[in-house]
Protein backbone atom coordinates (compact mmCIF):
# COMPACT_ATOMS: atom_id res chain seq x y z
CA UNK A 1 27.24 14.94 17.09
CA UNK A 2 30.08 17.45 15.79
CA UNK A 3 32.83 15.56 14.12
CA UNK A 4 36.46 16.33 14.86
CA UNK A 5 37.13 17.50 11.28
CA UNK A 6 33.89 19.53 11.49
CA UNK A 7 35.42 20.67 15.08
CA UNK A 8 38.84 21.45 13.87
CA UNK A 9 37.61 23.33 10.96
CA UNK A 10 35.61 25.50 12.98
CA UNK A 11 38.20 26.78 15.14
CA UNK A 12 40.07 27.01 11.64
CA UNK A 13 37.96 29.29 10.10
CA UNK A 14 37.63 31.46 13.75
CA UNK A 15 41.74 31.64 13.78
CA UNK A 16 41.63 32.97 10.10
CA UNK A 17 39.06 35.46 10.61
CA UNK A 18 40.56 36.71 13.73
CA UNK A 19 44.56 37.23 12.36
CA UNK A 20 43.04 38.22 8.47
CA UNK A 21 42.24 42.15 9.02
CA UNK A 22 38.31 43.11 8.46
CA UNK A 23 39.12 44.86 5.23
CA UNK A 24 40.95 42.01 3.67
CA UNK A 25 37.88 39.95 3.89
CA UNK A 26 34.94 41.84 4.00
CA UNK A 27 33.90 44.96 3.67
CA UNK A 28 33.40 47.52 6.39
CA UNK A 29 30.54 49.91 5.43
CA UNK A 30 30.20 53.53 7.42
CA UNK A 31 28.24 51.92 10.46
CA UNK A 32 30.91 49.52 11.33
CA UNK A 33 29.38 46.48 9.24
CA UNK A 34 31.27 43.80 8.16
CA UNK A 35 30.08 41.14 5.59
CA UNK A 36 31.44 37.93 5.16
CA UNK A 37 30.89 34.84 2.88
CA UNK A 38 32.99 31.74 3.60
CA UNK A 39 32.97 27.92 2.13
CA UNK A 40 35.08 25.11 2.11
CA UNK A 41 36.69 24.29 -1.15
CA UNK A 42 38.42 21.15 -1.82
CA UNK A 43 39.55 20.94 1.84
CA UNK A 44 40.33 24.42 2.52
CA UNK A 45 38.80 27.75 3.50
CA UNK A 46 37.46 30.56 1.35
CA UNK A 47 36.33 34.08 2.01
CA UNK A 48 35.11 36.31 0.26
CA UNK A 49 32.99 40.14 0.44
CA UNK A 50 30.64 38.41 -2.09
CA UNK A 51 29.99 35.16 -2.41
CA UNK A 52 32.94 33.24 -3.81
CA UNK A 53 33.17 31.60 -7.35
CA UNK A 54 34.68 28.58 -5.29
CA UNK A 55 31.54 28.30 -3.31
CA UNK A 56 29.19 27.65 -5.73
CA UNK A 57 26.94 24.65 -5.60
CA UNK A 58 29.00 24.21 -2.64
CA UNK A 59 27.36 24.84 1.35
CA UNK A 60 28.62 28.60 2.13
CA UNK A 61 27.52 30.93 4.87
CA UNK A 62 26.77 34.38 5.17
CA UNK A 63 28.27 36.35 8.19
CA UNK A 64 27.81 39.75 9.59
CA UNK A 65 30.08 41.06 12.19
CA UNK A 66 30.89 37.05 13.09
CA UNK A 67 27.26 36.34 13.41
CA UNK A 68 25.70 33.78 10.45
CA UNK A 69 22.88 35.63 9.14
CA UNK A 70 22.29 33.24 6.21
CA UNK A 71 23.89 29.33 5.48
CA UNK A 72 22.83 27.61 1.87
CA UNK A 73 23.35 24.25 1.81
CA UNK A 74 25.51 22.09 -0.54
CA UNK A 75 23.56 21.53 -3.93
CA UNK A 76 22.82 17.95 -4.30
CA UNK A 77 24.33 15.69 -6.65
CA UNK A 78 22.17 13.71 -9.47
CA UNK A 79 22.58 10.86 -7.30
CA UNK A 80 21.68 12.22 -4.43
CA UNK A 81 18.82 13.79 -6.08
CA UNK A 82 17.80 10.73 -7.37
CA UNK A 83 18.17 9.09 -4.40
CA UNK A 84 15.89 12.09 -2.57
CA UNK A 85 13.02 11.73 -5.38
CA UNK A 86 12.97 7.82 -4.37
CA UNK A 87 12.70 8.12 -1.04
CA UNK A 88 10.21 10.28 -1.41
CA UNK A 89 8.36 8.76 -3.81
CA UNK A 90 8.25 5.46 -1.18
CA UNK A 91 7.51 7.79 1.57
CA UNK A 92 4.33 8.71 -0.19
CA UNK A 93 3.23 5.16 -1.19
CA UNK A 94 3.38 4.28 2.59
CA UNK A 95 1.77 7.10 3.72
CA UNK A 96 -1.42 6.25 0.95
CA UNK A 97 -0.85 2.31 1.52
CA UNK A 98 -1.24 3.58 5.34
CA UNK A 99 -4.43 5.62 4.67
CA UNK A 100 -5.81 3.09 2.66
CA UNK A 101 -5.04 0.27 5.24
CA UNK A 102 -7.05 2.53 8.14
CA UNK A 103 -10.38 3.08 5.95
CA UNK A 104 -10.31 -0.57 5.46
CA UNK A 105 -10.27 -1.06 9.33
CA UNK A 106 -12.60 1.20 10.20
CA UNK A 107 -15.15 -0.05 7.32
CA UNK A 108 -14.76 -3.83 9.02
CA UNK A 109 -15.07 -2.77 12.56
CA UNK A 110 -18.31 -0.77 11.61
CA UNK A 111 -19.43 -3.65 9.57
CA UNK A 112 -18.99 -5.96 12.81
CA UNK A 113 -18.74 -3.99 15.96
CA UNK A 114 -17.43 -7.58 17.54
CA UNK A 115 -16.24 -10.75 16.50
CA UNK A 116 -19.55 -12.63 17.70
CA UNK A 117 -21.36 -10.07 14.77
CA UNK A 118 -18.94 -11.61 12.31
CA UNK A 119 -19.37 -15.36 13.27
CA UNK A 120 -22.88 -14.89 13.01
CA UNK A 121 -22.87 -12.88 10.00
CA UNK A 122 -20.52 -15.63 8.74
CA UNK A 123 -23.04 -18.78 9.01
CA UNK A 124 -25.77 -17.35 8.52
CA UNK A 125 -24.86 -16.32 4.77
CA UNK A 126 -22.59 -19.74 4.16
CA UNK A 127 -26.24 -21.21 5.73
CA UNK A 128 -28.22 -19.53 3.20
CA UNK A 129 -25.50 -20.70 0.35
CA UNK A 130 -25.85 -24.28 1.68
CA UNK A 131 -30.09 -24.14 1.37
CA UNK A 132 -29.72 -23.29 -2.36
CA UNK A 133 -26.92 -25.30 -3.37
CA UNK A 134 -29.17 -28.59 -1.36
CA UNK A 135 -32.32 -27.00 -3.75
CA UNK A 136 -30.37 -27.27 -6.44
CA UNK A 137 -28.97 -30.90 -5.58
CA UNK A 138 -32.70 -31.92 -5.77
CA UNK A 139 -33.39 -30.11 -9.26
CA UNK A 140 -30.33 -31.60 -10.12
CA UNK A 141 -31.74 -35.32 -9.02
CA UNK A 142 -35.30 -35.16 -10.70
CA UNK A 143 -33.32 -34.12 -14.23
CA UNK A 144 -30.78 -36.99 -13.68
CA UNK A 145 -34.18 -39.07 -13.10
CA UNK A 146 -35.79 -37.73 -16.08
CA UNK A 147 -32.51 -38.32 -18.29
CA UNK A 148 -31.91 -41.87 -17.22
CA UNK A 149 -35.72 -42.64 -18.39
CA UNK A 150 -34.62 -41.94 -21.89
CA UNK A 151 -31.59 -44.33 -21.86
CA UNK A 152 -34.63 -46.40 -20.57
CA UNK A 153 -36.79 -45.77 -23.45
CA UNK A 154 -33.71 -46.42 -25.87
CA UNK A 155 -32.99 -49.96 -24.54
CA UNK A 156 -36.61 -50.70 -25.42
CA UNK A 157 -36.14 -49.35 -29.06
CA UNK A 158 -32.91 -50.80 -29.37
CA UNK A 159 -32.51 -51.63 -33.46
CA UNK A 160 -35.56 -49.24 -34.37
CA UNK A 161 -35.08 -46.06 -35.63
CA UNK A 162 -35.11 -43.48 -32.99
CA UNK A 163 -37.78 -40.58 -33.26
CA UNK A 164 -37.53 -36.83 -33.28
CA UNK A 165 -39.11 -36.08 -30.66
CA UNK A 166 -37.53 -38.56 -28.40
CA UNK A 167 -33.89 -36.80 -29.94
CA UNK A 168 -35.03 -33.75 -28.79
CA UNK A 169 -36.79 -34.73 -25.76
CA UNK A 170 -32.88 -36.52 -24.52
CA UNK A 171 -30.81 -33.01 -26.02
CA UNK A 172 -33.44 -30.99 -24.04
CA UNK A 173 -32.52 -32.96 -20.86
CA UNK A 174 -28.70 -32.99 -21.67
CA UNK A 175 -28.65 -29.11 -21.83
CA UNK A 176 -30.62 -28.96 -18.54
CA UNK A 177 -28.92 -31.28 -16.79
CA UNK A 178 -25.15 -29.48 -17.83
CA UNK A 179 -26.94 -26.79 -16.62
CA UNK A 180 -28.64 -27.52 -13.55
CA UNK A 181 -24.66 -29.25 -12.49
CA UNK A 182 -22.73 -25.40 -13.42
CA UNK A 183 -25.42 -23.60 -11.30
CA UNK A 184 -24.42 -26.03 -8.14
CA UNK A 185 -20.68 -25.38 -8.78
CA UNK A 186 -21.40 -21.57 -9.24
CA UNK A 187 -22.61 -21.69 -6.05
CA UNK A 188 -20.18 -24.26 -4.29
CA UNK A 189 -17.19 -21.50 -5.55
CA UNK A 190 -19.13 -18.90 -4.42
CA UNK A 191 -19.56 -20.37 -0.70
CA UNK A 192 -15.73 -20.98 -0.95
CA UNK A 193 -14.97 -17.22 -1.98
CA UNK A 194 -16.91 -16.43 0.98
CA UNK A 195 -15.80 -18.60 3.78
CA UNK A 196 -12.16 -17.35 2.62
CA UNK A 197 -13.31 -13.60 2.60
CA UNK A 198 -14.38 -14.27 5.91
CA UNK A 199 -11.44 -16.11 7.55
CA UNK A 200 -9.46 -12.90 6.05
CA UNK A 201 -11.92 -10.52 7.54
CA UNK A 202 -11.59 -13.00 11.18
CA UNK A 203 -7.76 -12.79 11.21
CA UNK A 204 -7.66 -9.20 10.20
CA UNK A 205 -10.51 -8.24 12.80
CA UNK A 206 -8.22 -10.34 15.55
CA UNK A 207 -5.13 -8.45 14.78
CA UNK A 208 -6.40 -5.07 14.29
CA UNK A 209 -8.47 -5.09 17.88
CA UNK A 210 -5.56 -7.11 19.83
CA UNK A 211 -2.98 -4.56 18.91
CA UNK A 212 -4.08 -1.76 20.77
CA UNK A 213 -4.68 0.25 17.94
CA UNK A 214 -8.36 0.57 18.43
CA UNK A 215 -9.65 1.15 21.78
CA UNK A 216 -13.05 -0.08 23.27
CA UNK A 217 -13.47 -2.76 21.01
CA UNK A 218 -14.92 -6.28 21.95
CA UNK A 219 -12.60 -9.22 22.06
CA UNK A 220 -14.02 -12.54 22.08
């Protein structure tokens, strides 16, 4: 919307050009051509033949015979250019963050064409995780077994010296047993990781499908 100052300025600039004579502010060549540069400097109107040393870095148009054949804008200032490289900068993060956002939807709605193929997917991996973390619960039961028959053997040597063999025999099962117990919480974190990857996956897949951004998808 034209402001009034922008209005009143206007019909300035048309009074001055049409009381100032052609040849006092432009020049008239043999076919009846006149040229015409015009800014506004520090509130008022200058015109020129050529452009104007008033005008520069300032918005100035060209005119010929009244009509604008040419308008530069106003140069910006380092703020504003600053303020121009910024928003452009963020314009182009969204517009990657946005790109990056759709592969990302499209890879999980190929990966699970419906939420049913993601439950399923779901339990049956977190199923699998539960069978070896229960097979490693038993390992982990026959080395606490084994283990606890050395304390056993000890308590029947108890005041004798204690032989090599048996040393090594109860460090052997320590080391097992330390190891048998990291493999079970390996694989309790890594059923963890997974459930949470898949509630993420769940939420995202409900909120990308109900939002009508992709059509002839299933909703369960």
């Amino acid at each position: 919307m034209m402001r009034y100052g922008d209005f009143f300025r206007g019909v300035t600039a048309a009074v001055v050009l049409a009381l100032v004579p052609p040849s006092s502010i432009g020049q008239q060549d043999k076919g009846g051509v006149i040229r015409v540069f015009s800014c506004e400097a520090d509130g008022r109107l200058v015109f020129g033949d050529t452009l104007p040393k008033e005008c520069y870095g300032r918005a100035w148009v060209e005119k010929i015979n009244g009509i604008v054949v040419y308008r530069k804008e106003a140069q910006p200032t380092p703020d504003e250019s600053a303020r121009r490289r910024e928003q452009a900068r963020r314009q182009e993060k969204a517009r990657k963050e946005a790109l990056r956002q759709k592969r990302q939807d499209d890879a999980l709605l190929e990966r699970y064409p419906s939420l049913k193929d993601l439950e399923q997917r779901r339990d049956r991996e977190i199923a699998e995780l539960d069978k070896v973390i229960g097979e490693l619960r038993v390992d982990e039961e026959k080395l606490a077994t084994r283990r606890k028959s050395f304390d056993d053997e000890m308590k029947t040597i108890s005041g004798k010296p204690v032989q090599d063999d048996l040393k090594r025999a109860i460090k052997y099962a320590d080391e097992e047993l330390a190891q048998a117990r990291m493999a079970i919480e390996r694989k309790i974190n890594e059923r963890d990781s997974l459930r949470q990857r898949f509630d993420v996956d769940y939420r995202h897949y409900l909120k990308i499908t109900s939002s009508g951004s992709t059509s002839g998808s299933e909703k369960n």
